[in-house]
PDB file of N, CA and C in Angstrom:
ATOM      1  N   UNK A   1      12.151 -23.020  11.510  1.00  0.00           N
ATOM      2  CA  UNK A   1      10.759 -22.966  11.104  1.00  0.00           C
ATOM      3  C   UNK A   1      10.414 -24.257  10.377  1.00  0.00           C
ATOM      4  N   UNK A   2       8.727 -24.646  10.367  1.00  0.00           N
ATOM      5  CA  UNK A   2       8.895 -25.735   9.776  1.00  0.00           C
ATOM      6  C   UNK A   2       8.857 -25.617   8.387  1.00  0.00           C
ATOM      7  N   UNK A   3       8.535 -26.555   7.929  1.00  0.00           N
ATOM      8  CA  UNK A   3       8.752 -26.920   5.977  1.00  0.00           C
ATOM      9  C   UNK A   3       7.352 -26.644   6.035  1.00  0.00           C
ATOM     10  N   UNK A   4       7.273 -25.719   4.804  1.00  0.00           N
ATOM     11  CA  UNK A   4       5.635 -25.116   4.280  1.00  0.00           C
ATOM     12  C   UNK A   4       5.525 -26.141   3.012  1.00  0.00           C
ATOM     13  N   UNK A   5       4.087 -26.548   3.036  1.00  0.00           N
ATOM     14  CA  UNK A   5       3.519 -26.914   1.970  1.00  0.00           C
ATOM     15  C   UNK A   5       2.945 -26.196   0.584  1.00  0.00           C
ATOM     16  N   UNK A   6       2.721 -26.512  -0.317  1.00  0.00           N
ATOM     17  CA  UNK A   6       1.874 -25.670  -1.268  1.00  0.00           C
ATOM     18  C   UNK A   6       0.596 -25.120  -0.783  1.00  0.00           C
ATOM     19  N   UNK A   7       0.196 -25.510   0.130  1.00  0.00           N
ATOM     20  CA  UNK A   7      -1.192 -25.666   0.480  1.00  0.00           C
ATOM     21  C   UNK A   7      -1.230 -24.596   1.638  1.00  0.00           C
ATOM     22  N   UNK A   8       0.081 -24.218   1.976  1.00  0.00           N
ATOM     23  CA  UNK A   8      -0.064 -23.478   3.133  1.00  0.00           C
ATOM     24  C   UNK A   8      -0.161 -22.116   2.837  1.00  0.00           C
ATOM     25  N   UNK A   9       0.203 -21.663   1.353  1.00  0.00           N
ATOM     26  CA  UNK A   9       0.577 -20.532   1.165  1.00  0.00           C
ATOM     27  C   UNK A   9      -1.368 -19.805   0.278  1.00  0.00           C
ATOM     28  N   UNK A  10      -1.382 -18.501   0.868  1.00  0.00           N
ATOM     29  CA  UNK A  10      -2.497 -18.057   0.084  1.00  0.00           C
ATOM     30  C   UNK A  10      -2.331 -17.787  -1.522  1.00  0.00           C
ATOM     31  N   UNK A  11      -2.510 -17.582  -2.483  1.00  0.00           N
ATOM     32  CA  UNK A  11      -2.258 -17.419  -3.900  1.00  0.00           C
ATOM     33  C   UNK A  11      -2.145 -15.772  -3.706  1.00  0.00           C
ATOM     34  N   UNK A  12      -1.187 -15.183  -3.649  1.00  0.00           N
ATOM     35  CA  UNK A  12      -0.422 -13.734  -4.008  1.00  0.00           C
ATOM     36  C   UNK A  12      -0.484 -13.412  -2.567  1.00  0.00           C
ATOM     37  N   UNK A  13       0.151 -13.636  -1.974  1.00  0.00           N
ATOM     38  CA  UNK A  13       0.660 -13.923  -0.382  1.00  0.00           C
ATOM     39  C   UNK A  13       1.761 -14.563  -0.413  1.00  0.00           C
ATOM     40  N   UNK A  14       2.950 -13.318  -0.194  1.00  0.00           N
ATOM     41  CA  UNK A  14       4.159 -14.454   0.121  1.00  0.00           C
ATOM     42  C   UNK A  14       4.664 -15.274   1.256  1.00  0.00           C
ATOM     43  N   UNK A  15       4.021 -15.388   2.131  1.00  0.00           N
ATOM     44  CA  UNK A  15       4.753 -16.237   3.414  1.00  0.00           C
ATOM     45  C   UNK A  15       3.415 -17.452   3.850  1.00  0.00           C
ATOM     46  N   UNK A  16       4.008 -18.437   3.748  1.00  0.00           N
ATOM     47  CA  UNK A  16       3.116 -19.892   4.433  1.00  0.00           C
ATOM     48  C   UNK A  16       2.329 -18.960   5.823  1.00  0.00           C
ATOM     49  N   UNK A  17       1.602 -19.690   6.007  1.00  0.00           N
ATOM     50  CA  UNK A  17       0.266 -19.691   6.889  1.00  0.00           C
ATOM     51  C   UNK A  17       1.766 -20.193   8.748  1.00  0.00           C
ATOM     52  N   UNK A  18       2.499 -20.736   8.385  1.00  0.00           N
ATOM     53  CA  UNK A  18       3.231 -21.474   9.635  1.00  0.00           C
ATOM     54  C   UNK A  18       4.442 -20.268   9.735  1.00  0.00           C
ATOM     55  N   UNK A  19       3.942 -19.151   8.951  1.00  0.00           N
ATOM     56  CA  UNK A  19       5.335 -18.236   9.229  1.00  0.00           C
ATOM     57  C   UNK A  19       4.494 -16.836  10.155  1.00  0.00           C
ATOM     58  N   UNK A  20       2.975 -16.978  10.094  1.00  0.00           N
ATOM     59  CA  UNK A  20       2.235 -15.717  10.293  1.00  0.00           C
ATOM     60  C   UNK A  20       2.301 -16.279  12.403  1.00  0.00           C
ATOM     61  N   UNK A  21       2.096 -15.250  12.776  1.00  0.00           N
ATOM     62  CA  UNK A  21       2.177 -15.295  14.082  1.00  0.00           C
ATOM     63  C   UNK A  21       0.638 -14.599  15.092  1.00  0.00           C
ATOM     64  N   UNK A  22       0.365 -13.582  14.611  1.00  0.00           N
ATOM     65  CA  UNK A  22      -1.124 -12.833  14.483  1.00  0.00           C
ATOM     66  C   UNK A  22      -1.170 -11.959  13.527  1.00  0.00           C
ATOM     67  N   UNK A  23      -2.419 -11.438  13.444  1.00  0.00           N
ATOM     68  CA  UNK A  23      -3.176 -10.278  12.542  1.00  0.00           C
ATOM     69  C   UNK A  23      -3.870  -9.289  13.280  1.00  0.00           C
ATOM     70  N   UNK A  24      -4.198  -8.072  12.671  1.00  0.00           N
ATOM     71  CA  UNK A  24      -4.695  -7.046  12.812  1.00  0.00           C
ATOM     72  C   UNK A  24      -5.184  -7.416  11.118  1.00  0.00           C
ATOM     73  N   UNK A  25      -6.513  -6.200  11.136  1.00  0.00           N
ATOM     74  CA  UNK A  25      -7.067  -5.884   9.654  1.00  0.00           C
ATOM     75  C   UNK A  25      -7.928  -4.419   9.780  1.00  0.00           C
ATOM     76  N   UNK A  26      -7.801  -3.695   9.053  1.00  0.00           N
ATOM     77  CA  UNK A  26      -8.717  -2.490   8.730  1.00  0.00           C
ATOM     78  C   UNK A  26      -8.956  -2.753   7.295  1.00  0.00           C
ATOM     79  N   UNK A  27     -10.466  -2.796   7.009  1.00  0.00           N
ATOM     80  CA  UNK A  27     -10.439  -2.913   5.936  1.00  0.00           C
ATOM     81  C   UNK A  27     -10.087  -4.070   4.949  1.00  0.00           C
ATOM     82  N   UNK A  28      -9.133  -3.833   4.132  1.00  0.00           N
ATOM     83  CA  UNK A  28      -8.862  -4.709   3.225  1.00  0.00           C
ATOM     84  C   UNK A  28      -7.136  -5.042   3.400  1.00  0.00           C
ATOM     85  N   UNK A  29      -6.792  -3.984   4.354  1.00  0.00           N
ATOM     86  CA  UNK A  29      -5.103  -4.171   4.988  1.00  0.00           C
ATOM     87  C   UNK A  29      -5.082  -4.671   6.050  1.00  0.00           C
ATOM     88  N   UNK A  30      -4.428  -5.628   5.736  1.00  0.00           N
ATOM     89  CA  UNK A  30      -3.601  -6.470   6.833  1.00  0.00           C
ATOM     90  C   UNK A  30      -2.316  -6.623   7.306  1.00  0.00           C
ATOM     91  N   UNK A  31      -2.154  -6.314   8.844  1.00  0.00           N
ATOM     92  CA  UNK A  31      -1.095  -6.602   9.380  1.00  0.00           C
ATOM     93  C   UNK A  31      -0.798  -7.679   9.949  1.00  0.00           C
ATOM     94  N   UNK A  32       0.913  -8.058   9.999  1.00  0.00           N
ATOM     95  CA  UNK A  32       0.957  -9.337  10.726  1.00  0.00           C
ATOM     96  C   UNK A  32       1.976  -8.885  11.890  1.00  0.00           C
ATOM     97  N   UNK A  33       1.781 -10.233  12.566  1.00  0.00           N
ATOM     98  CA  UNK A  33       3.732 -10.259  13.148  1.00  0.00           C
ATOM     99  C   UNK A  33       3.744 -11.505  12.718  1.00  0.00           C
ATOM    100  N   UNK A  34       4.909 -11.445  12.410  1.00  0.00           N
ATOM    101  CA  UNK A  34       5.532 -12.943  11.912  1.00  0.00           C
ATOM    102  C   UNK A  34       5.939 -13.566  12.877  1.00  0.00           C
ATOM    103  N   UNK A  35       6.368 -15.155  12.907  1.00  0.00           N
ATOM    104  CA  UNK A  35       6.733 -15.383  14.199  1.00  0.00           C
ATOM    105  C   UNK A  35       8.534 -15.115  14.185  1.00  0.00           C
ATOM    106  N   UNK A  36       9.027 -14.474  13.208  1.00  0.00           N
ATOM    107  CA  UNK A  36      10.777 -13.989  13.726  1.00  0.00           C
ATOM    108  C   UNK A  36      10.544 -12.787  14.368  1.00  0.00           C
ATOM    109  N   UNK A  37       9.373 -12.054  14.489  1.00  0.00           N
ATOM    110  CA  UNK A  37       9.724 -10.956  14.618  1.00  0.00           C
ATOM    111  C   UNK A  37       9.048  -9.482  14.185  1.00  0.00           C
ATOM    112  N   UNK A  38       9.110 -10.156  12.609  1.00  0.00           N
ATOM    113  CA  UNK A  38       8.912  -9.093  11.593  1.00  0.00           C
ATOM    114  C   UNK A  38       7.546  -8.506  11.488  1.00  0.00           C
ATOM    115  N   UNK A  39       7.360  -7.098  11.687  1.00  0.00           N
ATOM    116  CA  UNK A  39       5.728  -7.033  10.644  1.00  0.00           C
ATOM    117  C   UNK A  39       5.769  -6.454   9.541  1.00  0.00           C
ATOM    118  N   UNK A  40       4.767  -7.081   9.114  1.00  0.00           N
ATOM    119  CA  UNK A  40       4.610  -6.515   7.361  1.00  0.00           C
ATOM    120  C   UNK A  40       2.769  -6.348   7.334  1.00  0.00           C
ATOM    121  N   UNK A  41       2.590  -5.786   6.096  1.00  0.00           N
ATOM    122  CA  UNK A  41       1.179  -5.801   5.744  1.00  0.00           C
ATOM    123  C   UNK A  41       1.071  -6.091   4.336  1.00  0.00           C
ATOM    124  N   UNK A  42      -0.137  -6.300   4.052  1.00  0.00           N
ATOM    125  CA  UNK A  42      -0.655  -6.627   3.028  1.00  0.00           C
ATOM    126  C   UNK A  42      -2.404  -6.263   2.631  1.00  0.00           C
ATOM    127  N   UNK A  43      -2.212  -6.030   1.407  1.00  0.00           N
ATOM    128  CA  UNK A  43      -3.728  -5.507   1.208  1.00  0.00           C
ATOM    129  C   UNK A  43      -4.192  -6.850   0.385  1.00  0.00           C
ATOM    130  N   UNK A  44      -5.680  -7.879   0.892  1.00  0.00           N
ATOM    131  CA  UNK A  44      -6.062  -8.447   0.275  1.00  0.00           C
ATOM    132  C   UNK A  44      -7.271  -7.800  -0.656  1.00  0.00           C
ATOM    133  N   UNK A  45      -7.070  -8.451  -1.722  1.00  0.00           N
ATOM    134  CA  UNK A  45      -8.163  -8.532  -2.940  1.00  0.00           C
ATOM    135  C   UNK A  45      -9.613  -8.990  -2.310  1.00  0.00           C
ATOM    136  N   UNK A  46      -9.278 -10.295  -1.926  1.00  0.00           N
ATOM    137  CA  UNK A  46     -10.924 -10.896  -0.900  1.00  0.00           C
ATOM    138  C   UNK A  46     -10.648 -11.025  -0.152  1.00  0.00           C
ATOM    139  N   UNK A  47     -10.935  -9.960   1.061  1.00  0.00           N
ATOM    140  CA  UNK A  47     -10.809 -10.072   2.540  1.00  0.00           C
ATOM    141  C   UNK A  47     -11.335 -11.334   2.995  1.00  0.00           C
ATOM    142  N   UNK A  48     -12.383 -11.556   2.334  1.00  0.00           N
ATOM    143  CA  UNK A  48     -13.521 -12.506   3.049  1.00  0.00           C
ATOM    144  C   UNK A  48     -12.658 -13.651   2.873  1.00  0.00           C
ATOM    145  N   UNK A  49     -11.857 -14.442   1.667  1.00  0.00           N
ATOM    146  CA  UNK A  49     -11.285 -15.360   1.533  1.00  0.00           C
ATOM    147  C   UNK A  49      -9.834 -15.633   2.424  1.00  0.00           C
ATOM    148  N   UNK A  50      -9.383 -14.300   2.181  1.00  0.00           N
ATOM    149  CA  UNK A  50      -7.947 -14.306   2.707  1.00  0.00           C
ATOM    150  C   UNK A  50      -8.170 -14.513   4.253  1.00  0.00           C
ATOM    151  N   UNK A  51      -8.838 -13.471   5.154  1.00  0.00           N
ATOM    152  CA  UNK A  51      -9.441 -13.943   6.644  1.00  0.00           C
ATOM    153  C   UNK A  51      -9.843 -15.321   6.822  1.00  0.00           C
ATOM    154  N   UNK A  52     -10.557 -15.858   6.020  1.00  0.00           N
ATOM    155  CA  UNK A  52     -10.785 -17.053   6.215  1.00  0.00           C
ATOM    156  C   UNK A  52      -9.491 -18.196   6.342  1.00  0.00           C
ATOM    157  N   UNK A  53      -8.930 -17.782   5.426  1.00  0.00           N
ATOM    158  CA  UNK A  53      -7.628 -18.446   4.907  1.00  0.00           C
ATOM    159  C   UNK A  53      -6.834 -18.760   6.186  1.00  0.00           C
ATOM    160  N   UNK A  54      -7.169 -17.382   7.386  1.00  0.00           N
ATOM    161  CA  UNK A  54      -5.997 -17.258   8.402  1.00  0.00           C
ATOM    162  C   UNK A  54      -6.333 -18.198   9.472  1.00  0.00           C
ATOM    163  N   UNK A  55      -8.188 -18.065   9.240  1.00  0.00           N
ATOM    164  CA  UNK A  55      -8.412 -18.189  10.742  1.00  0.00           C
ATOM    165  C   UNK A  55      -8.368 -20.238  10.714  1.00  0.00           C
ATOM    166  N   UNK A  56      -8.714 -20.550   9.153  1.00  0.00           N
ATOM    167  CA  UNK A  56      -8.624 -21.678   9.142  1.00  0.00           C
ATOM    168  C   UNK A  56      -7.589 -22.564   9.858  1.00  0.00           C
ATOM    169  N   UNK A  57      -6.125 -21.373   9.267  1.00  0.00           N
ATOM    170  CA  UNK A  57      -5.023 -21.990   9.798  1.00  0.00           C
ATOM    171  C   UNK A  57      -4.836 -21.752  11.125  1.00  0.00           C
ATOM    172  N   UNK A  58      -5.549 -21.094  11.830  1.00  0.00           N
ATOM    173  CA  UNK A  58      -4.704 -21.075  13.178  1.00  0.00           C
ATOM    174  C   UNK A  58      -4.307 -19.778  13.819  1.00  0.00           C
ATOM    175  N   UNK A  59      -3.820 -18.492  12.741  1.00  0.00           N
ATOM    176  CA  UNK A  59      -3.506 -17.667  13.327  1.00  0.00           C
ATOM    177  C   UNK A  59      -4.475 -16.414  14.058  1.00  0.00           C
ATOM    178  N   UNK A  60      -3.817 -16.120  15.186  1.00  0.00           N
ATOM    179  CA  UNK A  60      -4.410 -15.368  15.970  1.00  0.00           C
ATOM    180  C   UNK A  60      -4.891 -13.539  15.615  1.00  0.00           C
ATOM    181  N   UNK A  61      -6.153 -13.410  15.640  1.00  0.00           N
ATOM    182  CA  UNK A  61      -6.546 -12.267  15.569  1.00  0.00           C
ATOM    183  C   UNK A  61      -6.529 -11.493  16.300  1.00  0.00           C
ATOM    184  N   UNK A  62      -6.006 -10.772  16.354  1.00  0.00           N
ATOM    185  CA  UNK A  62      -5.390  -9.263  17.749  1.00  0.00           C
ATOM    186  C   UNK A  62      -6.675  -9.222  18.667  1.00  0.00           C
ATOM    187  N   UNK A  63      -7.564  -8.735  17.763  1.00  0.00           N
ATOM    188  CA  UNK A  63      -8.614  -7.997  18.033  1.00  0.00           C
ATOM    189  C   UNK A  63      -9.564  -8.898  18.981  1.00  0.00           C
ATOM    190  N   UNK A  64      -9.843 -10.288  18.616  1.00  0.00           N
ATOM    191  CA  UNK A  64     -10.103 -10.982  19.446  1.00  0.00           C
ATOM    192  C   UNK A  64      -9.284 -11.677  20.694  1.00  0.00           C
ATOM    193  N   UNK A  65      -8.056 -11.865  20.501  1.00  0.00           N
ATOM    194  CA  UNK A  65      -7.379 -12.012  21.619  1.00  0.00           C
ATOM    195  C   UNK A  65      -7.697 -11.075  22.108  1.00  0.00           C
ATOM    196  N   UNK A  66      -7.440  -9.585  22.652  1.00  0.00           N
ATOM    197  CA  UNK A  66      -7.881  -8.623  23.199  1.00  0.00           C
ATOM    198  C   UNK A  66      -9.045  -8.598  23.803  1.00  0.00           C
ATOM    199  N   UNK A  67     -10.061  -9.198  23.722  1.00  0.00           N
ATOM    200  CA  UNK A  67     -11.628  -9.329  24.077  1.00  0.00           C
ATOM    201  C   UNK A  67     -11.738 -10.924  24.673  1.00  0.00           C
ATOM    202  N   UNK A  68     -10.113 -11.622  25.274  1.00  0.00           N
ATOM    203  CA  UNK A  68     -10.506 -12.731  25.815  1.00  0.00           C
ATOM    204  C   UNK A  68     -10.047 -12.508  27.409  1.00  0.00           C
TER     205      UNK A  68
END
């Protein structure tokens, strides 16, 4: 994997933005797959920020892949 920056990581989010692979969201919970493999979730505080956070970086939203 590559080397994460400070910059990559959201503030109370543990994994860099280069470790997320896609998302799902209901709500204020979020799921990922990571790219090893793994899923995990997480409930953001500001959806609005944290979504933003993802799409800035790159990662793929289920929900819209699905509708391409």
């Amino acid at each position: 994997m590559d080397t994460a920056s400070e910059t990559d990581y959201f503030t109370g989010f543990d994994y860099p933005a280069n470790a997320l692979l896609k998302f799902n969201t209901c709500g204020d919970l979020f799921t990922f797959l990571l790219k090893d493999g793994t899923v995990i979730h997480y409930t953001a505080g500001d959806t609005y920020l944290f979504k933003k956070w993802l799409v800035c970086n790159g990662i793929t939203d289920i929900r819209l892949e699905k509708n391409k």
